[in-house]
PDB file of N, CA and C in Angstrom:
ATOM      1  N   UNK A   1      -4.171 -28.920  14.234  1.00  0.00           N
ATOM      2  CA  UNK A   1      -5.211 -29.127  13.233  1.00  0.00           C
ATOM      3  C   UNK A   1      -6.569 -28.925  13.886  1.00  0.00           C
ATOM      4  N   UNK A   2      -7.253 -28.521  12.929  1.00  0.00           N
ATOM      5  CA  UNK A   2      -8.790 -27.722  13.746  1.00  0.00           C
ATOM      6  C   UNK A   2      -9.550 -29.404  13.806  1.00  0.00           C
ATOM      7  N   UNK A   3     -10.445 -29.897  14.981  1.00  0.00           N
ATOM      8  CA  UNK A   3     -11.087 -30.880  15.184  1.00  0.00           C
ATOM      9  C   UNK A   3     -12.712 -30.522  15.400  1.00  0.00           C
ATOM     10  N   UNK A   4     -13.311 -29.432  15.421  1.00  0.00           N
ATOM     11  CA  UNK A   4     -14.402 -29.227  14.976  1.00  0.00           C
ATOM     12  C   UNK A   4     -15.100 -29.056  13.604  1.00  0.00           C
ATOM     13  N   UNK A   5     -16.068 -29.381  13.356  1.00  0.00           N
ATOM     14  CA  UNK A   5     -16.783 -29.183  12.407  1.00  0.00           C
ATOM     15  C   UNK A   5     -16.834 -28.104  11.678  1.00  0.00           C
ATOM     16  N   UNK A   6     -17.011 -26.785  12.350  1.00  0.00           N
ATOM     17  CA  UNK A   6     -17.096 -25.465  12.088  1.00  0.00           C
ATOM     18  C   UNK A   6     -15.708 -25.024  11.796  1.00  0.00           C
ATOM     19  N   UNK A   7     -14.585 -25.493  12.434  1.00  0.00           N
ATOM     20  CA  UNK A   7     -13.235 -25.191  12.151  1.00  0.00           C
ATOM     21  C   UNK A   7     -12.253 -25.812  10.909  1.00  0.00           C
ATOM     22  N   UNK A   8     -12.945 -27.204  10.302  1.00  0.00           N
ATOM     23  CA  UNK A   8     -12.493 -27.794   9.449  1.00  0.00           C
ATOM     24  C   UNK A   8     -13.044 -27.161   8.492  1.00  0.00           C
ATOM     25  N   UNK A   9     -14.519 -26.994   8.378  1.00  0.00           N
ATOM     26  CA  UNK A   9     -14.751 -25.655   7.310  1.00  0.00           C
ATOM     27  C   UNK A   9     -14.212 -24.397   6.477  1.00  0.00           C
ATOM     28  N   UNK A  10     -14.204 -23.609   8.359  1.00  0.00           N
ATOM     29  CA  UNK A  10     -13.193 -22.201   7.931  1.00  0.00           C
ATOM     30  C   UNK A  10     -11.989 -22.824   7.511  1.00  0.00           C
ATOM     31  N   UNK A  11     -11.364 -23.707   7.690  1.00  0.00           N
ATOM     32  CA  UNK A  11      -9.602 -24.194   7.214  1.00  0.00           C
ATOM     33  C   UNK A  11      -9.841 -23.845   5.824  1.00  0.00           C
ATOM     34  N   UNK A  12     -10.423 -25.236   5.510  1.00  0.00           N
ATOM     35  CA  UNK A  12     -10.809 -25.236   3.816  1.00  0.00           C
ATOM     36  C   UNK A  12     -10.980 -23.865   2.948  1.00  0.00           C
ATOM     37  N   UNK A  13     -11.980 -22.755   4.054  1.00  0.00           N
ATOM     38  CA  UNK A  13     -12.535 -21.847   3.244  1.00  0.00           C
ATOM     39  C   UNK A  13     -10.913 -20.903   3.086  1.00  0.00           C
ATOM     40  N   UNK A  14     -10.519 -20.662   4.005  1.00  0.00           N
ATOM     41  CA  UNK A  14      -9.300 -19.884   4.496  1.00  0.00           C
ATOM     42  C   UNK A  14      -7.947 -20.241   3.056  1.00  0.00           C
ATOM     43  N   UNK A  15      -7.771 -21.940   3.281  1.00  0.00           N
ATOM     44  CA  UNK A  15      -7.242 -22.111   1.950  1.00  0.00           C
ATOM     45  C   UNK A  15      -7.175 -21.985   0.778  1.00  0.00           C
ATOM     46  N   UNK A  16      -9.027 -21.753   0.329  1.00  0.00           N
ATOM     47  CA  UNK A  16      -9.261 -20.914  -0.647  1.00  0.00           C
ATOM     48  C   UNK A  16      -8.847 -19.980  -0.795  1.00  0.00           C
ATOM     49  N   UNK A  17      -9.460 -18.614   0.030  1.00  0.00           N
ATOM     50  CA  UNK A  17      -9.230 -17.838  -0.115  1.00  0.00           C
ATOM     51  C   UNK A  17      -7.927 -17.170  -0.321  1.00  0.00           C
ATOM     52  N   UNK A  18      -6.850 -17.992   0.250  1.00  0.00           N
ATOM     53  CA  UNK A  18      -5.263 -18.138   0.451  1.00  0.00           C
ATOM     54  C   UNK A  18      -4.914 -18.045  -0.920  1.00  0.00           C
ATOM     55  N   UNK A  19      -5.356 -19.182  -1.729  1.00  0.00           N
ATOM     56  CA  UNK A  19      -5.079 -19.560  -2.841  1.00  0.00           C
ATOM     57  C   UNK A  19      -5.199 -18.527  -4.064  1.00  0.00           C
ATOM     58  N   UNK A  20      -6.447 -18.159  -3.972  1.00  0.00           N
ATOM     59  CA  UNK A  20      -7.130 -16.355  -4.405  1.00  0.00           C
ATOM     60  C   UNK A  20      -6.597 -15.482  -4.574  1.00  0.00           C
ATOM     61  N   UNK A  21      -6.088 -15.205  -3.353  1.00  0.00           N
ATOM     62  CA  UNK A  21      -5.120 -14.111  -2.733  1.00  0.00           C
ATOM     63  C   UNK A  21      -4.121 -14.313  -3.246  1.00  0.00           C
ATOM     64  N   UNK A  22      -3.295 -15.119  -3.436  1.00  0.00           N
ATOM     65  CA  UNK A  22      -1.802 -15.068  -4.210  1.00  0.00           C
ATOM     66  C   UNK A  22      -1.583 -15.162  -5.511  1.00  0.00           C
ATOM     67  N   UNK A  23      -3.098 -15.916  -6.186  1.00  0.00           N
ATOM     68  CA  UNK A  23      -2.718 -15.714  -7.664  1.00  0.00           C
ATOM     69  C   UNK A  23      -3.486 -13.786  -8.728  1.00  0.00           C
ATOM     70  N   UNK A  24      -4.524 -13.271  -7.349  1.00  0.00           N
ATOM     71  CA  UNK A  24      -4.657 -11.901  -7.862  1.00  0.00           C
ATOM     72  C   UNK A  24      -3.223 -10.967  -7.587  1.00  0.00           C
ATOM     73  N   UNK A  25      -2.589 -11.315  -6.758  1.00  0.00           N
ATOM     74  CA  UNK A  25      -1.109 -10.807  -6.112  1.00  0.00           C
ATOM     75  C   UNK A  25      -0.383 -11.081  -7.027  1.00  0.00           C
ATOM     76  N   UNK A  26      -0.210 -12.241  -7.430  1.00  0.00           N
ATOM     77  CA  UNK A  26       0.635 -12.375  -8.542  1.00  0.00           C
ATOM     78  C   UNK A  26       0.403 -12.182  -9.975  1.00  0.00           C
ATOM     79  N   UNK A  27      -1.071 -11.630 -10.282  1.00  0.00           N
ATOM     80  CA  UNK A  27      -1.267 -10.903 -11.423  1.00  0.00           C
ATOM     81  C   UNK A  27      -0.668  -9.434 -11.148  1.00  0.00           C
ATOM     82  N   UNK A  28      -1.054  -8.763  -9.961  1.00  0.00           N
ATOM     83  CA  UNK A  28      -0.997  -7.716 -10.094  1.00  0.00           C
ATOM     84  C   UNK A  28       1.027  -7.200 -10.163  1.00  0.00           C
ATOM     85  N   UNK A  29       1.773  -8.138  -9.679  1.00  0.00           N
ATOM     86  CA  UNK A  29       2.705  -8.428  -9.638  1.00  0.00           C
ATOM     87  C   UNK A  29       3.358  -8.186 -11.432  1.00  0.00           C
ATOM     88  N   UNK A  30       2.806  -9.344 -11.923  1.00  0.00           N
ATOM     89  CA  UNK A  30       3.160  -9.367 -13.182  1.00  0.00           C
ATOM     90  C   UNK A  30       3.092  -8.367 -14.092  1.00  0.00           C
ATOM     91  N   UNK A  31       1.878  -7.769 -13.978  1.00  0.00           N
ATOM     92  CA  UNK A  31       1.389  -6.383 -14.537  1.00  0.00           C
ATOM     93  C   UNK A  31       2.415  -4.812 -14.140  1.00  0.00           C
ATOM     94  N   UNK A  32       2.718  -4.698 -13.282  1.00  0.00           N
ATOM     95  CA  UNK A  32       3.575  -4.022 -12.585  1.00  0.00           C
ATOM     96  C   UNK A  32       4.907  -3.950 -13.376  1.00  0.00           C
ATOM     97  N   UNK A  33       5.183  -5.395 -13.404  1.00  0.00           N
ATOM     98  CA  UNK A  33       6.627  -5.986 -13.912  1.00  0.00           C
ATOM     99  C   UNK A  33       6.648  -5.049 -15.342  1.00  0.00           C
ATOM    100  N   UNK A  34       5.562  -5.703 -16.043  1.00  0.00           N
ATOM    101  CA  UNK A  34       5.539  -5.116 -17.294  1.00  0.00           C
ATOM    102  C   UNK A  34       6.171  -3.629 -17.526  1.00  0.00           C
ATOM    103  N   UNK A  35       4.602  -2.993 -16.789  1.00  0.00           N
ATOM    104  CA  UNK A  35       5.280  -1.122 -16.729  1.00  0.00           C
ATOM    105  C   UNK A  35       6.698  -1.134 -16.710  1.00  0.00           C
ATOM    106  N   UNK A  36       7.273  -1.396 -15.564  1.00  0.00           N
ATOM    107  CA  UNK A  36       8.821  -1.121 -15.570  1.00  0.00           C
ATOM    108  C   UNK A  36       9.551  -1.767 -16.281  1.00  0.00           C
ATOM    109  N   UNK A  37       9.546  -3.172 -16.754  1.00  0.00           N
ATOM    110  CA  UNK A  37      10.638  -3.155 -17.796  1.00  0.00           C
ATOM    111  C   UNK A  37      10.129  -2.516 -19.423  1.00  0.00           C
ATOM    112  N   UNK A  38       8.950  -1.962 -19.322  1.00  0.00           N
ATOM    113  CA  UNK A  38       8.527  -1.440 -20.641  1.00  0.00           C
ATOM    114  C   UNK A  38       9.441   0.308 -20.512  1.00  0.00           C
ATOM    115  N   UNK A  39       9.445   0.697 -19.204  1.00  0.00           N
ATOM    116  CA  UNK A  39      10.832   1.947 -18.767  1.00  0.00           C
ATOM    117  C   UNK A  39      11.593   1.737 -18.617  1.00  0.00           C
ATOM    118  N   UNK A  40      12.253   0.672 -18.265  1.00  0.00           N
ATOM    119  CA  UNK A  40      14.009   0.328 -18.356  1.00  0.00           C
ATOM    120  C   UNK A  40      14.384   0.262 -19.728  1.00  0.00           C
ATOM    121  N   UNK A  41      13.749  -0.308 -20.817  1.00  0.00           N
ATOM    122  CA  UNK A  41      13.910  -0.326 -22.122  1.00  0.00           C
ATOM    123  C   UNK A  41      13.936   0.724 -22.799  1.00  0.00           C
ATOM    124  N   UNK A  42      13.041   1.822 -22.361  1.00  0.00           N
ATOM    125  CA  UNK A  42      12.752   3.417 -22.802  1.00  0.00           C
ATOM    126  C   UNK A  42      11.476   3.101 -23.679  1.00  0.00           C
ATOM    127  N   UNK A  43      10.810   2.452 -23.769  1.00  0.00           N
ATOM    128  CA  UNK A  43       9.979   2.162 -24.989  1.00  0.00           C
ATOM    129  C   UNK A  43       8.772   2.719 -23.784  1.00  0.00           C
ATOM    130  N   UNK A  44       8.224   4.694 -24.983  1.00  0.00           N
ATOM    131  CA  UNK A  44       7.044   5.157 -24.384  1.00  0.00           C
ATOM    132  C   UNK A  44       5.658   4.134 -24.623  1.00  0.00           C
ATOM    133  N   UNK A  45       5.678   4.145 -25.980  1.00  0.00           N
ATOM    134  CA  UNK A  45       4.150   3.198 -26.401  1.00  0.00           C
ATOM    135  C   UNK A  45       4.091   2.129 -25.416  1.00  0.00           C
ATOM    136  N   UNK A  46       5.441   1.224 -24.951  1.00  0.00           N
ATOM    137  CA  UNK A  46       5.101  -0.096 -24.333  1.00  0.00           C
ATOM    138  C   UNK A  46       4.797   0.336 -23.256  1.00  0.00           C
ATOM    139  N   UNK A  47       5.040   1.239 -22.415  1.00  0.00           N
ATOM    140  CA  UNK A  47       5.225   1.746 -21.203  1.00  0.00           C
ATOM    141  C   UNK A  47       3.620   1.876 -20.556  1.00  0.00           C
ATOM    142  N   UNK A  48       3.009   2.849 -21.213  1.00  0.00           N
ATOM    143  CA  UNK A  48       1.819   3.348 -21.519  1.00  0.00           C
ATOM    144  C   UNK A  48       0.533   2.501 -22.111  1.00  0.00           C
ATOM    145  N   UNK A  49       0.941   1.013 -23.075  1.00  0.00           N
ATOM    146  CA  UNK A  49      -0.349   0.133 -23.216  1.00  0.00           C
ATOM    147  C   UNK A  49       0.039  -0.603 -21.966  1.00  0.00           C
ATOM    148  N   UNK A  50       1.257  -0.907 -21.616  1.00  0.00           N
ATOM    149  CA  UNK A  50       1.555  -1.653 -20.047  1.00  0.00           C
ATOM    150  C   UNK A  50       1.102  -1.193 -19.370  1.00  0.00           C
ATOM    151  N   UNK A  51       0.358   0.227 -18.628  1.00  0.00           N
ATOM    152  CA  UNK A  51      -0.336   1.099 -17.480  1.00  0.00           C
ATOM    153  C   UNK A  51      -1.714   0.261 -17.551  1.00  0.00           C
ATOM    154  N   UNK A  52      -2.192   0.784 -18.974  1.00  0.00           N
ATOM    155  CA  UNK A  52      -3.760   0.785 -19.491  1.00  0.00           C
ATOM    156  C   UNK A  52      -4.131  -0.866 -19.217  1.00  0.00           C
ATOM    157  N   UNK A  53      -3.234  -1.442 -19.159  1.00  0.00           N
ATOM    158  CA  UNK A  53      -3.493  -3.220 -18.940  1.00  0.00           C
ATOM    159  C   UNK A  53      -3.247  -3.242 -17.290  1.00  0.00           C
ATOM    160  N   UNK A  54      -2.387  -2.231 -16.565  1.00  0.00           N
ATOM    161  CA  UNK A  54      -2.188  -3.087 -15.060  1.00  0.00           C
ATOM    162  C   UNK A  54      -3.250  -2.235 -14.261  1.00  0.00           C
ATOM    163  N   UNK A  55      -3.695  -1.002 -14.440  1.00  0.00           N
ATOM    164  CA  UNK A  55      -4.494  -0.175 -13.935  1.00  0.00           C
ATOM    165  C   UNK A  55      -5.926  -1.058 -13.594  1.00  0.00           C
ATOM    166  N   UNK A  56      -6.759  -1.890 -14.767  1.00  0.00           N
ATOM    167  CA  UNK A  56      -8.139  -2.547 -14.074  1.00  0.00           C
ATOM    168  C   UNK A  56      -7.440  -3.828 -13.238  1.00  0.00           C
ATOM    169  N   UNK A  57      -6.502  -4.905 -14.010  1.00  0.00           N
ATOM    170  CA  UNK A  57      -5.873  -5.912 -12.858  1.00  0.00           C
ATOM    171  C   UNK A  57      -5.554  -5.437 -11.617  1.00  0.00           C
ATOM    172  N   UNK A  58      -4.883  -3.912 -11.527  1.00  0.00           N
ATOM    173  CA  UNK A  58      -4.829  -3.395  -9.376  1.00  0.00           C
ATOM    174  C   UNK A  58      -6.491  -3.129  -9.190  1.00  0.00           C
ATOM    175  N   UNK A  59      -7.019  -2.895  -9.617  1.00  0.00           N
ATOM    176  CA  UNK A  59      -8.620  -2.211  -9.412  1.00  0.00           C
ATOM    177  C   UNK A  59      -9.201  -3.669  -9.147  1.00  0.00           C
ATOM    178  N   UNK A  60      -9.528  -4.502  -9.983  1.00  0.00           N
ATOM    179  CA  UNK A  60      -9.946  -6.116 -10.051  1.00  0.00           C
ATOM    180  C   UNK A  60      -9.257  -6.604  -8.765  1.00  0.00           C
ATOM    181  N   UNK A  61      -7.966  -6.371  -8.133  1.00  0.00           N
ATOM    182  CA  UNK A  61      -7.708  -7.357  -7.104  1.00  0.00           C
ATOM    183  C   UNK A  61      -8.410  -6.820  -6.049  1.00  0.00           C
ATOM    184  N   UNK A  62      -8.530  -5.351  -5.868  1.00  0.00           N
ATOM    185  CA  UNK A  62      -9.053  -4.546  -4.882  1.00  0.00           C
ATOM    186  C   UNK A  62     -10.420  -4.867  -4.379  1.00  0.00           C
ATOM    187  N   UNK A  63     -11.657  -5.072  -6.026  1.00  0.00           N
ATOM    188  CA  UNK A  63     -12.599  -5.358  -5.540  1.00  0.00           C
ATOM    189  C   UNK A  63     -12.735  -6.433  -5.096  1.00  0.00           C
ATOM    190  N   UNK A  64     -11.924  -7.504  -5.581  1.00  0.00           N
ATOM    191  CA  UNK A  64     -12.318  -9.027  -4.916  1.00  0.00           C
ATOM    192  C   UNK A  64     -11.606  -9.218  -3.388  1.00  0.00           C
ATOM    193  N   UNK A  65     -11.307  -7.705  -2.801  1.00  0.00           N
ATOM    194  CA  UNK A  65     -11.410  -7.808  -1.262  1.00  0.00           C
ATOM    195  C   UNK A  65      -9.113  -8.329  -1.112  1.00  0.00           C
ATOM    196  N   UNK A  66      -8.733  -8.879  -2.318  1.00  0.00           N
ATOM    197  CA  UNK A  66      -7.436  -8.726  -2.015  1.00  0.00           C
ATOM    198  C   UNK A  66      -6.225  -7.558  -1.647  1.00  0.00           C
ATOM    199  N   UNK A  67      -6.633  -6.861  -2.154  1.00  0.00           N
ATOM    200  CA  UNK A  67      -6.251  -5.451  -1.485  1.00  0.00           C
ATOM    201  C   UNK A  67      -7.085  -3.997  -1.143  1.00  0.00           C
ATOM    202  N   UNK A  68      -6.955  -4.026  -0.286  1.00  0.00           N
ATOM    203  CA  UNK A  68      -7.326  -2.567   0.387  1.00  0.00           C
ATOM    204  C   UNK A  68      -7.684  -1.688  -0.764  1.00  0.00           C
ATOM    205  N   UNK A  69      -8.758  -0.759  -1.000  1.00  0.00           N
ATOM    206  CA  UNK A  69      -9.183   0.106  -2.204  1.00  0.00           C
ATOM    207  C   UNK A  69      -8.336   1.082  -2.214  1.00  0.00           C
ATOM    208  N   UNK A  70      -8.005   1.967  -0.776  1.00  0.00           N
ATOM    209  CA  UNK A  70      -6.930   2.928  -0.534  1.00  0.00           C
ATOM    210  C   UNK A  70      -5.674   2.292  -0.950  1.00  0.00           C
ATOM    211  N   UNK A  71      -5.057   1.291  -1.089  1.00  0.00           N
ATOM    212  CA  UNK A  71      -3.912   0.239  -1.339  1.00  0.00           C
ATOM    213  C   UNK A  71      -3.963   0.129  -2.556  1.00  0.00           C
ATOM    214  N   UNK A  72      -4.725  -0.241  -3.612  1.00  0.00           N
ATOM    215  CA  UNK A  72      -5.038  -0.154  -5.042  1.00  0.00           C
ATOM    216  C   UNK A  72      -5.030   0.997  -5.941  1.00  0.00           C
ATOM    217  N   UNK A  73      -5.454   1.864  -4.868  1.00  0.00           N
ATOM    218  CA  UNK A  73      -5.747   3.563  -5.451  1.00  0.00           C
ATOM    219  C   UNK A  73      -3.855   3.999  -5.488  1.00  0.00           C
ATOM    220  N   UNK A  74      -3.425   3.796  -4.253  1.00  0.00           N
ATOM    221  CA  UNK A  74      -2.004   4.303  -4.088  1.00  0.00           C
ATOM    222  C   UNK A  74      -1.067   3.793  -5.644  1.00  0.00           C
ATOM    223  N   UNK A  75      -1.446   2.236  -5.733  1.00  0.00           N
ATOM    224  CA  UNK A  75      -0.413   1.645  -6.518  1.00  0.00           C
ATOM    225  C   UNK A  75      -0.299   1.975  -8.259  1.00  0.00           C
ATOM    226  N   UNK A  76      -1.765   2.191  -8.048  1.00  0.00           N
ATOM    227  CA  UNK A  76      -2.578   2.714  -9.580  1.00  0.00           C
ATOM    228  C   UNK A  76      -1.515   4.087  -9.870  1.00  0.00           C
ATOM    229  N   UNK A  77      -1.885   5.549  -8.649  1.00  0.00           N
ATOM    230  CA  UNK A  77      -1.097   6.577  -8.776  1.00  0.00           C
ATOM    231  C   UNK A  77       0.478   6.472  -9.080  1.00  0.00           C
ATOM    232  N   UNK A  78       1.033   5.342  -8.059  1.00  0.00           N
ATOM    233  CA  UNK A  78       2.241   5.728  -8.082  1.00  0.00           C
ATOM    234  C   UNK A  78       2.885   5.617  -9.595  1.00  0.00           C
ATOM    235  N   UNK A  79       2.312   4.448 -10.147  1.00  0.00           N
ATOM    236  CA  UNK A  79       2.597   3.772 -11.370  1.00  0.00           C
ATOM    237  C   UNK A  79       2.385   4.788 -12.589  1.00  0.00           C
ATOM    238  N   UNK A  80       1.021   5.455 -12.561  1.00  0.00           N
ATOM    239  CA  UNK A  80       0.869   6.552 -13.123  1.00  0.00           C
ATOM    240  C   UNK A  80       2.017   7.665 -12.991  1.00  0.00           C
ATOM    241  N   UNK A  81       2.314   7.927 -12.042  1.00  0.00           N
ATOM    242  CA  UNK A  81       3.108   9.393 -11.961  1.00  0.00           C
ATOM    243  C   UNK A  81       4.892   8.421 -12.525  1.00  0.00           C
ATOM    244  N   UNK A  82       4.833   7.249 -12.189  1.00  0.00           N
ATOM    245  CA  UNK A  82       6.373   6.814 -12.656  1.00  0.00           C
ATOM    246  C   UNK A  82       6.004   6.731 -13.769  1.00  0.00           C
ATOM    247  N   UNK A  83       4.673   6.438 -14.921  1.00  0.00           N
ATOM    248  CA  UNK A  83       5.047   6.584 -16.439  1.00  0.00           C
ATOM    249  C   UNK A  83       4.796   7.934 -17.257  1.00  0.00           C
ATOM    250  N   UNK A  84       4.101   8.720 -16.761  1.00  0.00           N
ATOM    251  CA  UNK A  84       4.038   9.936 -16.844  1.00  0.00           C
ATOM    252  C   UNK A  84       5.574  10.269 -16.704  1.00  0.00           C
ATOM    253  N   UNK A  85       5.657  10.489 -15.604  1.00  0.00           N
ATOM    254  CA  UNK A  85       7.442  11.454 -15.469  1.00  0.00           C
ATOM    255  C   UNK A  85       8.511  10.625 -16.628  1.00  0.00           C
ATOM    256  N   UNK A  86       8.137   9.390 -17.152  1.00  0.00           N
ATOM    257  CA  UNK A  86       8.941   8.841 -17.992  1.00  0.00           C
ATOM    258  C   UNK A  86       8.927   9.227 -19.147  1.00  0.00           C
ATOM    259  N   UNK A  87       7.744   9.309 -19.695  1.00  0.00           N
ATOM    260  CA  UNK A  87       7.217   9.926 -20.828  1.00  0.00           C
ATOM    261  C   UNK A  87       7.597  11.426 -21.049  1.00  0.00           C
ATOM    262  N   UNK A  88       7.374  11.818 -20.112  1.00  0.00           N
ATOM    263  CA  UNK A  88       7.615  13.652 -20.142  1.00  0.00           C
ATOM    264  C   UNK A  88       8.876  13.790 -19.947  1.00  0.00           C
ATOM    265  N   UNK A  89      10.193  12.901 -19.307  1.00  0.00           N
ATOM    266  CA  UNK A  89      11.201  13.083 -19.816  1.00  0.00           C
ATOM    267  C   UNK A  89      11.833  12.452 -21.263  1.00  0.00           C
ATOM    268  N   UNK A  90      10.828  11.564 -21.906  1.00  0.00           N
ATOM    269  CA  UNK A  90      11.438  10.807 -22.851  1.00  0.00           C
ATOM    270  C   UNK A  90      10.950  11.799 -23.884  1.00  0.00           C
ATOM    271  N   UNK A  91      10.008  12.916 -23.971  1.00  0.00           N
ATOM    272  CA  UNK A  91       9.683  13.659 -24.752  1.00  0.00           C
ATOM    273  C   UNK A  91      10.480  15.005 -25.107  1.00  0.00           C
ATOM    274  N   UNK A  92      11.029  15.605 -23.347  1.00  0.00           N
ATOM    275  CA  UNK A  92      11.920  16.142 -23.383  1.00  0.00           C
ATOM    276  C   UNK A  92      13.414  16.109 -24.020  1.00  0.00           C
ATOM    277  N   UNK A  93      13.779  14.968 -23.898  1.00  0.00           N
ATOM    278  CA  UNK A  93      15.213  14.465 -24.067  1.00  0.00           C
ATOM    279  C   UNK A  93      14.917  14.565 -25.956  1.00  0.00           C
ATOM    280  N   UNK A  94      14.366  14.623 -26.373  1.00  0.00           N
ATOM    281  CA  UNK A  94      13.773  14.626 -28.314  1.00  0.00           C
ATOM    282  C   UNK A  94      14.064  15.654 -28.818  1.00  0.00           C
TER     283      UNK A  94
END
């Protein structure tokens, strides 16, 4: 346990920030979730308002310093190109 002044501080602040950190993680988590079971179901519309909702929540965790911008940018794309290719085969298959 930290016994300085300056160290009982950073603890506290650190715990915050801890705390921060796992509930933007676990938005961005949740949001994620969505997209894919809105494609396991096949449902394009859900698929696609599910992107448009998780796309600013990865962007929002990024700026508040919880993830990396290059890390946010990646997760944004990948998610994009998995509902895209879903869509463009669910259009195909019609």
């Amino acid at each position: 346990m930290a016994n300085h002044k300056s160290a009982l501080k950073r603890n506290r602040q650190s715990l915050v920030r801890r705390a921060r950190n796992r509930a933007n993680k676990s938005k961005v988590k949740t949001a994620v979730r969505a997209v894919d079971e809105a494609i396991e179901q096949g449902a394009v519309e859900a698929a696609q308002a599910a992107l448009i909702v998780a796309i600013p929540v990865i962007q929002k965790a990024a700026s508040k310093g919880t993830f990396h911008r290059k890390t946010a940018s990646r997760k944004v794309s990948r998610l994009t190109k998995r509902v895209n290719g879903f869509v463009a085969g669910a259009q195909a298959a019609e």
